[in-house]
C-alpha atoms as a PDB file:
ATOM      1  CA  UNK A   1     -17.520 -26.924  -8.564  1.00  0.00           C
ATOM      2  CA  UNK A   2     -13.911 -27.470  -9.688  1.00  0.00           C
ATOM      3  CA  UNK A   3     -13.556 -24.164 -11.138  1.00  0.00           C
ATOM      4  CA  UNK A   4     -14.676 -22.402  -7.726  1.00  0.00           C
ATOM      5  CA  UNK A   5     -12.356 -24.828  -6.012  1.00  0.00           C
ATOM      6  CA  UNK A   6      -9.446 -23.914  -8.079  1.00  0.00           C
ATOM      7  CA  UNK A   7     -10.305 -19.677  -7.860  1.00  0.00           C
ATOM      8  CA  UNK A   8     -10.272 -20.648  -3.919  1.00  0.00           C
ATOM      9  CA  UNK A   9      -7.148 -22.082  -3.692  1.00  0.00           C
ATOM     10  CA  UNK A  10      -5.672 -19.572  -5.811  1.00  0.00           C
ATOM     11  CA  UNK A  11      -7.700 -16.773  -3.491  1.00  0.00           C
ATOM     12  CA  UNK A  12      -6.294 -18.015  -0.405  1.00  0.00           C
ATOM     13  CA  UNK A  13      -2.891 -19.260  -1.249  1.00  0.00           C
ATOM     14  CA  UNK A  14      -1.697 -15.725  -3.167  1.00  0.00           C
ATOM     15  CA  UNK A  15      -3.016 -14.456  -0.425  1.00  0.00           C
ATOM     16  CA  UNK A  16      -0.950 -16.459   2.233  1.00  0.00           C
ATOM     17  CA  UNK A  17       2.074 -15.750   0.376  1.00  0.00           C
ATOM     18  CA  UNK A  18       1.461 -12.289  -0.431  1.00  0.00           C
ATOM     19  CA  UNK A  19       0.386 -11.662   3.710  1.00  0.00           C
ATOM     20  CA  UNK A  20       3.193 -14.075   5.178  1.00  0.00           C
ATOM     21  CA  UNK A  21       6.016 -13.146   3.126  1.00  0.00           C
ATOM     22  CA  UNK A  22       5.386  -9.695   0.878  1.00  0.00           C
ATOM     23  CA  UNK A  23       3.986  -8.640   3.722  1.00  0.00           C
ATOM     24  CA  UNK A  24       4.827  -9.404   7.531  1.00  0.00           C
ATOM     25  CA  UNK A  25       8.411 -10.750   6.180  1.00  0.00           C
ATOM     26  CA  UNK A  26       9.398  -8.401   3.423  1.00  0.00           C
ATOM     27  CA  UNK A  27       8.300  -5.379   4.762  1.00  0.00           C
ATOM     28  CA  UNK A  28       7.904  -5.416   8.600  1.00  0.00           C
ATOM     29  CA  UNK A  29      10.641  -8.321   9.189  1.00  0.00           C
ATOM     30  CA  UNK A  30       8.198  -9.678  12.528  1.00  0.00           C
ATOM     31  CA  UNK A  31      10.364 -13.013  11.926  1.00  0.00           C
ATOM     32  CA  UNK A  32      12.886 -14.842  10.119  1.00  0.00           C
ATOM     33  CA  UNK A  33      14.170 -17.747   8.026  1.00  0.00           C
ATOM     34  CA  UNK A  34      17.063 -19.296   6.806  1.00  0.00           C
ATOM     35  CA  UNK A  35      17.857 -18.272   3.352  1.00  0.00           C
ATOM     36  CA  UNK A  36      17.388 -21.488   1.816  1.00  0.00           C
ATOM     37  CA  UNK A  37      13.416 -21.038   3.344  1.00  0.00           C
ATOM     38  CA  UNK A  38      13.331 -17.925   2.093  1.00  0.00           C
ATOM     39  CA  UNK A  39      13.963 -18.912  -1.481  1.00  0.00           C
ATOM     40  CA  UNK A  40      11.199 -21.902  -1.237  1.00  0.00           C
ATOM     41  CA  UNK A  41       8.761 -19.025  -0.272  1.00  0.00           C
ATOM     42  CA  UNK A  42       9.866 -16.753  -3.260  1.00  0.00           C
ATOM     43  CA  UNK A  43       8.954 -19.558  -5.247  1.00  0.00           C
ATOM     44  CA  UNK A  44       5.501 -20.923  -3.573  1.00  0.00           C
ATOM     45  CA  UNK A  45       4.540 -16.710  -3.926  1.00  0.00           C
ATOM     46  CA  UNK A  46       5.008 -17.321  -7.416  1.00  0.00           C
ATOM     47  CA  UNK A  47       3.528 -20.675  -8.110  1.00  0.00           C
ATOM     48  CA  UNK A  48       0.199 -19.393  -6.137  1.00  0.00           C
ATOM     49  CA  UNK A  49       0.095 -15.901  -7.188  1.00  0.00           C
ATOM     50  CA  UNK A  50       0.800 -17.218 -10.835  1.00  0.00           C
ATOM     51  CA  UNK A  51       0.150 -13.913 -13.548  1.00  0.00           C
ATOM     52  CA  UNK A  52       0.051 -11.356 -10.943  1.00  0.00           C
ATOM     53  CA  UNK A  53       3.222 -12.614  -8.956  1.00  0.00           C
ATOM     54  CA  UNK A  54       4.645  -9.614  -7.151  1.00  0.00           C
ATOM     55  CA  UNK A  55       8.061  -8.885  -5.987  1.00  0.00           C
ATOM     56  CA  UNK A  56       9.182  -8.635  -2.259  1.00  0.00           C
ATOM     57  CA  UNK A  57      11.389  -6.293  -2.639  1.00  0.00           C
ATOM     58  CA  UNK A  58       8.937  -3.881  -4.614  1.00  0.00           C
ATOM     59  CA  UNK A  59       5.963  -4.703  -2.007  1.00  0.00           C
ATOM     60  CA  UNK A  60       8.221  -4.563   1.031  1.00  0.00           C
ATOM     61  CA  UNK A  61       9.890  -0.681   0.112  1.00  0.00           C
ATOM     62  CA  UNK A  62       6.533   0.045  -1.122  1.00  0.00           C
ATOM     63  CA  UNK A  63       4.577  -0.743   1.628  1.00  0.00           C
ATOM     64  CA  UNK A  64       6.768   0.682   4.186  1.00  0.00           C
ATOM     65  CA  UNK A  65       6.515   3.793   2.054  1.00  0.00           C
ATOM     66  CA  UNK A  66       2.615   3.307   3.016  1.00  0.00           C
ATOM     67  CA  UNK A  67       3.322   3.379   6.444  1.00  0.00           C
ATOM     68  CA  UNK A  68       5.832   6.489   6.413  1.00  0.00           C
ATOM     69  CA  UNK A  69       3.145   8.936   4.885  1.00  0.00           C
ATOM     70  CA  UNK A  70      -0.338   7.119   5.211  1.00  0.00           C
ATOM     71  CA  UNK A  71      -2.966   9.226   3.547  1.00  0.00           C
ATOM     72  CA  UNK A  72      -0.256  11.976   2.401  1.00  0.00           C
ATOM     73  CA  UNK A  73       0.870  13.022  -1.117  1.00  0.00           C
ATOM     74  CA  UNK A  74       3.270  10.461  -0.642  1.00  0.00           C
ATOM     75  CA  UNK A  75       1.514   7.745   0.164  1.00  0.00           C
ATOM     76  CA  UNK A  76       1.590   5.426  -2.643  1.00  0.00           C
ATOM     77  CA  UNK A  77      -1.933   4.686  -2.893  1.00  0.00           C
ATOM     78  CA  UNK A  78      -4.204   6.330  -0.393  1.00  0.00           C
ATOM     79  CA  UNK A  79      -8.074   7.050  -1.177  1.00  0.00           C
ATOM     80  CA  UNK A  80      -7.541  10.501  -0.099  1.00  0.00           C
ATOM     81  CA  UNK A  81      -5.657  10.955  -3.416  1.00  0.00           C
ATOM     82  CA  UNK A  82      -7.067   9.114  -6.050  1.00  0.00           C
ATOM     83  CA  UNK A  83      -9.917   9.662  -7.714  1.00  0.00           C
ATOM     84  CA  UNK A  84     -11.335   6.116  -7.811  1.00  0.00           C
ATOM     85  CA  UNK A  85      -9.904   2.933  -6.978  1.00  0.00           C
ATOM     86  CA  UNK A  86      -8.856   1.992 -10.542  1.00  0.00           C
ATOM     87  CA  UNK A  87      -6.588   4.896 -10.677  1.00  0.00           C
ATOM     88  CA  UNK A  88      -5.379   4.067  -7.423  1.00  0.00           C
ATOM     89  CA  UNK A  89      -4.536   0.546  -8.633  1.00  0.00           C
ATOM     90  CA  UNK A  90      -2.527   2.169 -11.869  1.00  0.00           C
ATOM     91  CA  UNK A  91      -0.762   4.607  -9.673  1.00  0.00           C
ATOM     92  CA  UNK A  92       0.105   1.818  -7.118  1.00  0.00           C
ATOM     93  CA  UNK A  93       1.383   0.155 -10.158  1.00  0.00           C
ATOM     94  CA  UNK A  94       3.607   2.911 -11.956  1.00  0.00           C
ATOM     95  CA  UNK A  95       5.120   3.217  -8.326  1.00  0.00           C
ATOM     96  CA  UNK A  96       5.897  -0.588  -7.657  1.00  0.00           C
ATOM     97  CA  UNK A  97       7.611  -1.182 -11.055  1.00  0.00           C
ATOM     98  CA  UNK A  98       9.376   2.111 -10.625  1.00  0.00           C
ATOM     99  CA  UNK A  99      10.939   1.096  -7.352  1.00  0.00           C
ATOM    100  CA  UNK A 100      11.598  -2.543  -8.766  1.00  0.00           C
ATOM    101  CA  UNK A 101      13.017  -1.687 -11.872  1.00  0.00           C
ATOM    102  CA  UNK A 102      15.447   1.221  -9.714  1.00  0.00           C
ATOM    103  CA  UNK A 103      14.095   3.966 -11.571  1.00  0.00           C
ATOM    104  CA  UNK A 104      13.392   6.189  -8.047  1.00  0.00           C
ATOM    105  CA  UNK A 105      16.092   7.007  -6.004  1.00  0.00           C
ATOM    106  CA  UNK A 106      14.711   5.104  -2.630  1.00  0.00           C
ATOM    107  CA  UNK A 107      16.128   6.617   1.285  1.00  0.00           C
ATOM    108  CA  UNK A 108      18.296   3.672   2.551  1.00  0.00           C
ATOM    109  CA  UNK A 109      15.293   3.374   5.438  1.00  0.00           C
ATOM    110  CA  UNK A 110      12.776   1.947   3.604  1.00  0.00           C
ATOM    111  CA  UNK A 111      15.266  -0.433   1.771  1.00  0.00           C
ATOM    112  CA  UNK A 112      17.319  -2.147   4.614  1.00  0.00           C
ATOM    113  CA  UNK A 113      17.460  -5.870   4.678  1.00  0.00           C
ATOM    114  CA  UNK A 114      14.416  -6.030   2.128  1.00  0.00           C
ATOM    115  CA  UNK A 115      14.986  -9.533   0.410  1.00  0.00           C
ATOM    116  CA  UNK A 116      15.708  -9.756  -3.291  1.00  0.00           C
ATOM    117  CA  UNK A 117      16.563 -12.478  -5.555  1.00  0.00           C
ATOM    118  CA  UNK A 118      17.052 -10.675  -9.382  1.00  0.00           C
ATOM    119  CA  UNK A 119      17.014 -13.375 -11.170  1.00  0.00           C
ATOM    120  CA  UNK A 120      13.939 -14.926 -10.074  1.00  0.00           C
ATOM    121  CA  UNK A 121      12.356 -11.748  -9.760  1.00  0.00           C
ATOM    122  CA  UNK A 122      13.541 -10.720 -13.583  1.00  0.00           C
ATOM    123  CA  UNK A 123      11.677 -14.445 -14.683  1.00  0.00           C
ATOM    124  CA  UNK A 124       8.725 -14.760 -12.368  1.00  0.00           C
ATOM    125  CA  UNK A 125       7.964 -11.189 -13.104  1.00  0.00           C
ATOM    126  CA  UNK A 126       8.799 -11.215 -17.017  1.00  0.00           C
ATOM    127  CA  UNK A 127       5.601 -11.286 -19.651  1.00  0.00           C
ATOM    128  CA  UNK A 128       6.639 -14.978 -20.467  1.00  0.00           C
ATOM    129  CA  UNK A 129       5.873 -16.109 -17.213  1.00  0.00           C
ATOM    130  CA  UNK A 130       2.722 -13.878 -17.028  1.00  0.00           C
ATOM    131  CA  UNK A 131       1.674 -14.960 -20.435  1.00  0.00           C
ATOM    132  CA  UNK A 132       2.379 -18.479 -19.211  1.00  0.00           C
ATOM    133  CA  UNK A 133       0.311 -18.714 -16.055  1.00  0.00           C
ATOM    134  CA  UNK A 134      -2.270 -17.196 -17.891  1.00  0.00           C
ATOM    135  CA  UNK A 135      -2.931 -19.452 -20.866  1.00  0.00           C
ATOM    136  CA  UNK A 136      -2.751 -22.098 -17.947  1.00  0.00           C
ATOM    137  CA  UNK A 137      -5.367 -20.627 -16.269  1.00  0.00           C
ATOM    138  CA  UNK A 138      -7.516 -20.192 -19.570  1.00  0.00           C
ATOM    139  CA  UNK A 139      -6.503 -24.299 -20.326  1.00  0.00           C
ATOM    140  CA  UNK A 140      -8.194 -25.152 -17.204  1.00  0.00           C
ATOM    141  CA  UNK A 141     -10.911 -23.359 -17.015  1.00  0.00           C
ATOM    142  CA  UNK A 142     -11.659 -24.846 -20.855  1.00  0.00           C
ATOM    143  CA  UNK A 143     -11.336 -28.209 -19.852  1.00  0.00           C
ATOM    144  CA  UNK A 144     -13.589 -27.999 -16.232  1.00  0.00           C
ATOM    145  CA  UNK A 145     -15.702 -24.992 -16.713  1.00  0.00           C
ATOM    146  CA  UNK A 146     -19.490 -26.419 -15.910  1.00  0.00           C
ATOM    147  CA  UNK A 147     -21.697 -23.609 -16.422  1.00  0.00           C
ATOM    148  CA  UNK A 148     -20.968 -20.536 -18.548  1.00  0.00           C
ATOM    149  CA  UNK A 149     -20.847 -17.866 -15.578  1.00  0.00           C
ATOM    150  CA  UNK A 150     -18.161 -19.572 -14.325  1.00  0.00           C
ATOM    151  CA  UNK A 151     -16.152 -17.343 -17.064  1.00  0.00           C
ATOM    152  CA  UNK A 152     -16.592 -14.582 -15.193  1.00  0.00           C
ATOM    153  CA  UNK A 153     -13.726 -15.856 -12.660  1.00  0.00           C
ATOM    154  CA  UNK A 154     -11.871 -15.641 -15.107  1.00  0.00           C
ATOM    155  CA  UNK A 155     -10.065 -12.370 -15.255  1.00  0.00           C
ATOM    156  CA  UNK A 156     -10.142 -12.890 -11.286  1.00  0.00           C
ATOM    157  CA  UNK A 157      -7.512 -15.484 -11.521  1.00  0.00           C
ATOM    158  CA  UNK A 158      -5.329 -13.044 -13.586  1.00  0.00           C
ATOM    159  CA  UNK A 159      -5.239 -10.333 -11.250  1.00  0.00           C
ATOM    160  CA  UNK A 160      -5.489 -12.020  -7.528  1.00  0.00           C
ATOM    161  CA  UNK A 161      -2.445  -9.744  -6.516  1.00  0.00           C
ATOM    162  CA  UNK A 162      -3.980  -6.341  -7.096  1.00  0.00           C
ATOM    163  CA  UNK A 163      -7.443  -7.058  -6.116  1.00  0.00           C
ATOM    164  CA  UNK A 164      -6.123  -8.321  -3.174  1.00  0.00           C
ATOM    165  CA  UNK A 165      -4.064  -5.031  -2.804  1.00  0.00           C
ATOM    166  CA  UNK A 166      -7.188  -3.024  -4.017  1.00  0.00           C
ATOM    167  CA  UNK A 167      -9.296  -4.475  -0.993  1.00  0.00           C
ATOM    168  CA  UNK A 168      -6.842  -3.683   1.732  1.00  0.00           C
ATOM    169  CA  UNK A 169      -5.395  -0.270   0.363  1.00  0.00           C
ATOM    170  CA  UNK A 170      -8.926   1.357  -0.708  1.00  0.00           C
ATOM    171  CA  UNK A 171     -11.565  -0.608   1.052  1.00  0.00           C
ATOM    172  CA  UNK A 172      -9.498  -0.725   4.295  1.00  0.00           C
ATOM    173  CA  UNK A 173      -9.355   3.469   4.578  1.00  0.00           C
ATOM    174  CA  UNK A 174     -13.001   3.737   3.755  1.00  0.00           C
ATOM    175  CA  UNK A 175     -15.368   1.090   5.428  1.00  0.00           C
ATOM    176  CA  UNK A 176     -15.007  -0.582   8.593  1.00  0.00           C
ATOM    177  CA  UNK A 177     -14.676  -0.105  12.510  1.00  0.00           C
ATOM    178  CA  UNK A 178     -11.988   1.129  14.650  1.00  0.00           C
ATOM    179  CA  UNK A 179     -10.307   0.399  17.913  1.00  0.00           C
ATOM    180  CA  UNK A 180      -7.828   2.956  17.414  1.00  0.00           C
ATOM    181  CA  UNK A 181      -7.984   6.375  16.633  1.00  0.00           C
ATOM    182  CA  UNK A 182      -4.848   7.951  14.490  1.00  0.00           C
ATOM    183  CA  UNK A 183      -4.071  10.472  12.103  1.00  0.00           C
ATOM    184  CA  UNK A 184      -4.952   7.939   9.328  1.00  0.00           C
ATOM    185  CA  UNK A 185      -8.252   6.611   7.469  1.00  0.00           C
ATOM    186  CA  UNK A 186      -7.084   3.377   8.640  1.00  0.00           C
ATOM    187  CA  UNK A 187     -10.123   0.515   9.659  1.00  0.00           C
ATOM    188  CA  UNK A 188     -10.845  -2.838  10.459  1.00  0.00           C
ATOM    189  CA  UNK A 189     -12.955  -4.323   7.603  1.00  0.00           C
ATOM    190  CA  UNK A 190     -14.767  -7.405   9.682  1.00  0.00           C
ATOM    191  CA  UNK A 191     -14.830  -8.457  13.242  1.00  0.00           C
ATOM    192  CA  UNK A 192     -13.659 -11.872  11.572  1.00  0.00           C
ATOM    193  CA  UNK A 193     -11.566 -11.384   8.947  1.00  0.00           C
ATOM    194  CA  UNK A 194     -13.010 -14.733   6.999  1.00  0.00           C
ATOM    195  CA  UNK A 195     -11.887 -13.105   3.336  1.00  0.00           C
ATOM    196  CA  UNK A 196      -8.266 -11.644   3.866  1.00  0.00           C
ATOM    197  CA  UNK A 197      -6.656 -14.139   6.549  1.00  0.00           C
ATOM    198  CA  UNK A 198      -6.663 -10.884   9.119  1.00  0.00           C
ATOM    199  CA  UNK A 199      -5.387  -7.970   6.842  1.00  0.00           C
ATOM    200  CA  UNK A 200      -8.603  -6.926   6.966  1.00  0.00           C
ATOM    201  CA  UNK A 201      -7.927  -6.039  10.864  1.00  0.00           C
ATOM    202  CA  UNK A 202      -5.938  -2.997   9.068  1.00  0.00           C
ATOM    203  CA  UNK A 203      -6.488  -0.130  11.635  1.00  0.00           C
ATOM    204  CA  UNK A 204      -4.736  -2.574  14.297  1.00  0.00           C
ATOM    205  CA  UNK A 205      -1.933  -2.920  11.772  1.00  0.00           C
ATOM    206  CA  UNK A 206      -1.091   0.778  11.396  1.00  0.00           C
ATOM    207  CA  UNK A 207      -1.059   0.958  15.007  1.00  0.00           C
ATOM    208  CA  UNK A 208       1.180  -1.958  16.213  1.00  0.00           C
ATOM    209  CA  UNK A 209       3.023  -2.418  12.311  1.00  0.00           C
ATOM    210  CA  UNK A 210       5.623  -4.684  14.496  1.00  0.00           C
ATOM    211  CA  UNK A 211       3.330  -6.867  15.578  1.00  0.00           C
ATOM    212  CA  UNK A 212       3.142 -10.332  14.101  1.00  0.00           C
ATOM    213  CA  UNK A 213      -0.548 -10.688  15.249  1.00  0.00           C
ATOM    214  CA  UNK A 214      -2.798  -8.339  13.609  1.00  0.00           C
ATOM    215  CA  UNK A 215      -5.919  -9.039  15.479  1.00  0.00           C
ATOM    216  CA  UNK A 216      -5.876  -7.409  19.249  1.00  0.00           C
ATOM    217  CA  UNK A 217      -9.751  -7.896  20.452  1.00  0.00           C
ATOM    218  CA  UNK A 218     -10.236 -11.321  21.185  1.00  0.00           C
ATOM    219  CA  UNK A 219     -12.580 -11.736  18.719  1.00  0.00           C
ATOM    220  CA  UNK A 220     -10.433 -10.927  15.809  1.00  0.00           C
ATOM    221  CA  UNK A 221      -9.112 -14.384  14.653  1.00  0.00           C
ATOM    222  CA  UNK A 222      -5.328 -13.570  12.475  1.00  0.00           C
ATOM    223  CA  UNK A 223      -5.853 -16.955  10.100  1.00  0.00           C
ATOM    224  CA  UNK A 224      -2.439 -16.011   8.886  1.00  0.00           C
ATOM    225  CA  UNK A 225      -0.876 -15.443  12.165  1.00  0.00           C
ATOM    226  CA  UNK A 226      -2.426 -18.430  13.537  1.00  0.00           C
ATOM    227  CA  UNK A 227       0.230 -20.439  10.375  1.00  0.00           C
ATOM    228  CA  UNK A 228       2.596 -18.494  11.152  1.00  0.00           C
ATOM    229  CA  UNK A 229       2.656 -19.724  14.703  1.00  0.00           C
ATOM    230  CA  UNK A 230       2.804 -23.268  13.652  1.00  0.00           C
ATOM    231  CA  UNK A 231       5.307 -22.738  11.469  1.00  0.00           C
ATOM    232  CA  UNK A 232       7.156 -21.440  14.137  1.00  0.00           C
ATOM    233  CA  UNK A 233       6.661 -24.203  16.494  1.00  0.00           C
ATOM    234  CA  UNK A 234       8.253 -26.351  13.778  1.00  0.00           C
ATOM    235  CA  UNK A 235      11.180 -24.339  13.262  1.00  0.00           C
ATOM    236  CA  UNK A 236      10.370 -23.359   9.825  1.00  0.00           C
ATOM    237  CA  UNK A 237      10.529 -19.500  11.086  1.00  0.00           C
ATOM    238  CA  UNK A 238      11.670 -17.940  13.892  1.00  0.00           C
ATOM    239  CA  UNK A 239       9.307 -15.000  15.000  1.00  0.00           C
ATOM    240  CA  UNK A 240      10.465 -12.272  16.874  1.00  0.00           C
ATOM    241  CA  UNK A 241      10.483 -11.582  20.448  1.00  0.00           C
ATOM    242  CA  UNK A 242       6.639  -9.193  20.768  1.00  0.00           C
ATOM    243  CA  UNK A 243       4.484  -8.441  23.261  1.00  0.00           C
ATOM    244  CA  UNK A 244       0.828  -9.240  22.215  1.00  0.00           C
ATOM    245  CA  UNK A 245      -2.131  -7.189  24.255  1.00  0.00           C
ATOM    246  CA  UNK A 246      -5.507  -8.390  23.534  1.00  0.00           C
ATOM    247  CA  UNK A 247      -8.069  -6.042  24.098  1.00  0.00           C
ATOM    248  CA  UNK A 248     -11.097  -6.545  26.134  1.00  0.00           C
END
C-alpha cells in the first residue's frame, strides 16, 4: 500500500508542477508570480518530478512550438509523424534538449518572457541529480515494497515526465471526443479528467490556449485550475484578466 501511495503522490504532484508551471505558466503565461514564487516552484517541479525533472524553459518554447504547427512537419511531436509513440517520445526528446542546451536557433516569438534559471536547470537536470533521485526511488521501494509486482512501478517513477507527456501529446490526438472542430487531431480524453488534472480536456486547450480553465462544458472539472484558483485567492499568483464561457 505504501508503494502505490508513494507512485500516487509522485503521479499527481509531477503532474501539478509540470501542468501549473511547465505548462499554463511557462508556456501560455495565463498568470503570474513574484520571482521569489517562481523560484519555490522551479524547485517543488524538481523535488516531485525527481529523475525526469524537466526544464521550463525547454517545455515552455517547446510547447508553444506545438501550438504554432500542430500536426505539421514541425510540430515537435505529433502522431501524424511518428511512427509509434516511442519514437515520438525520442524525437520529443532530441528536440527539448536541443532547444535547452541552445543548439537550434529559436524565432524570438516562441522565446519571450519564458522563465529560466541556468543554474538550477544545469543541476536539477544534470545525470547526478537523475542518478540521485533514482537510487532514492530504488532505496524506497527496497525497504516498503510488499508484494513483488509492486516492481513493476518501478521504472514508472523514473519516467513520470514523459509518460505524462506521452499521454497528452499521442493519446490526446488519437482517442477522445470533441467540442470543437479545427484543423488539428486535437481531443478531449474523458468527460472528467480524473488521471491528468484536466489536460486531458486537450481539444478545449488548442482552442482557447489563453485560457486558464481548460474545461468549458460544465461537466469538465479542471482539478488543476480549480488550485490554481485558490492559489489565487491567496495571493500566491495573480491570474490574468479571461473571459471563461461554459458550454451548455
Amino acid at each position: 500500500m505504501i508503494i502505490i501511495l508513494f507512485v500516487l503522490v509522485l503521479w499527481y504532484g509531477g503532474l501539478f508542477f509540470q501542468s501549473f508551471f511547465l505548462h499554463r505558466y511557462a508556456a501560455h503565461q495565463v498568470f503570474t508570480m513574484s520571482k521569489t514564487m517562481e523560484r519555490i516552484t522551479f524547485i517543488l517541479t524538481w523535488f516531485f518530478q525527481g529523475s525526469s525533472y524537466l526544464s521550463a524553459y525547454g517545455y515552455g518554447i517547446m510547447h508553444r512550438v506545438h501550438h504554432a504547427y500542430t500536426d505539421t512537419e514541425k510540430d515537435p511531436h505529433s502522431p501524424a509523424y511518428d511512427a509509434n509513440l516511442f519514437a515520438m517520445m525520442w524525437k520529443t526528446k532530441t528536440i527539448y534538449q536541443d532547444i535547452n542546451k541552445g543548439r537550434v536557433e529559436i524565432d524570438s516569438r516562441f522565446t519571450k518572457n519564458v522563465p529560466q534559471w541556468k543554474s538550477f536547470d544545469a543541476f536539477a537536470s544534470s545525470r547526478f541529480s537523475r542518478l540521485l533521485w533514482m537510487s532514492s526511488y530504488v532505496l524506497f521501494f527496497i525497504y516498503f515494497v510488499s508484494n513483488p509486482w509492486q516492481w513493476l512501478l518501478l521504472p514508472i517513477t523514473f519516467l513520470m515526465a514523459p509518460i505524462h507527456g506521452v499521454i497528452i501529446n499521442w493519446f490526446g490526438h488519437i482517442y477522445g471526443y470533441v467540442n470543437f472542430k479545427m484543423k488539428n487531431t486535437s481531443k478531449n480524453l474523458f468527460r472528467f479528467d480524473f488521471l491528468m488534472m484536466g489536460e486531458g480536456y486537450h481539444n478545449n486547450h488548442h482552442k482557447h490556449a489563453s485560457r486558464a480553465n481548460f474545461g468549458v462544458k460544465w461537466y469538465e472539472i479542471d482539478i488543476t485550475y480549480l488550485i490554481i484558483k485558490v492559489l489565487d485567492a491567496t495571493g500566491v499568483i495573480h491570474l490574468k484578466p479571461a473571459t471563461i464561457k461554459v458550454l451548455t
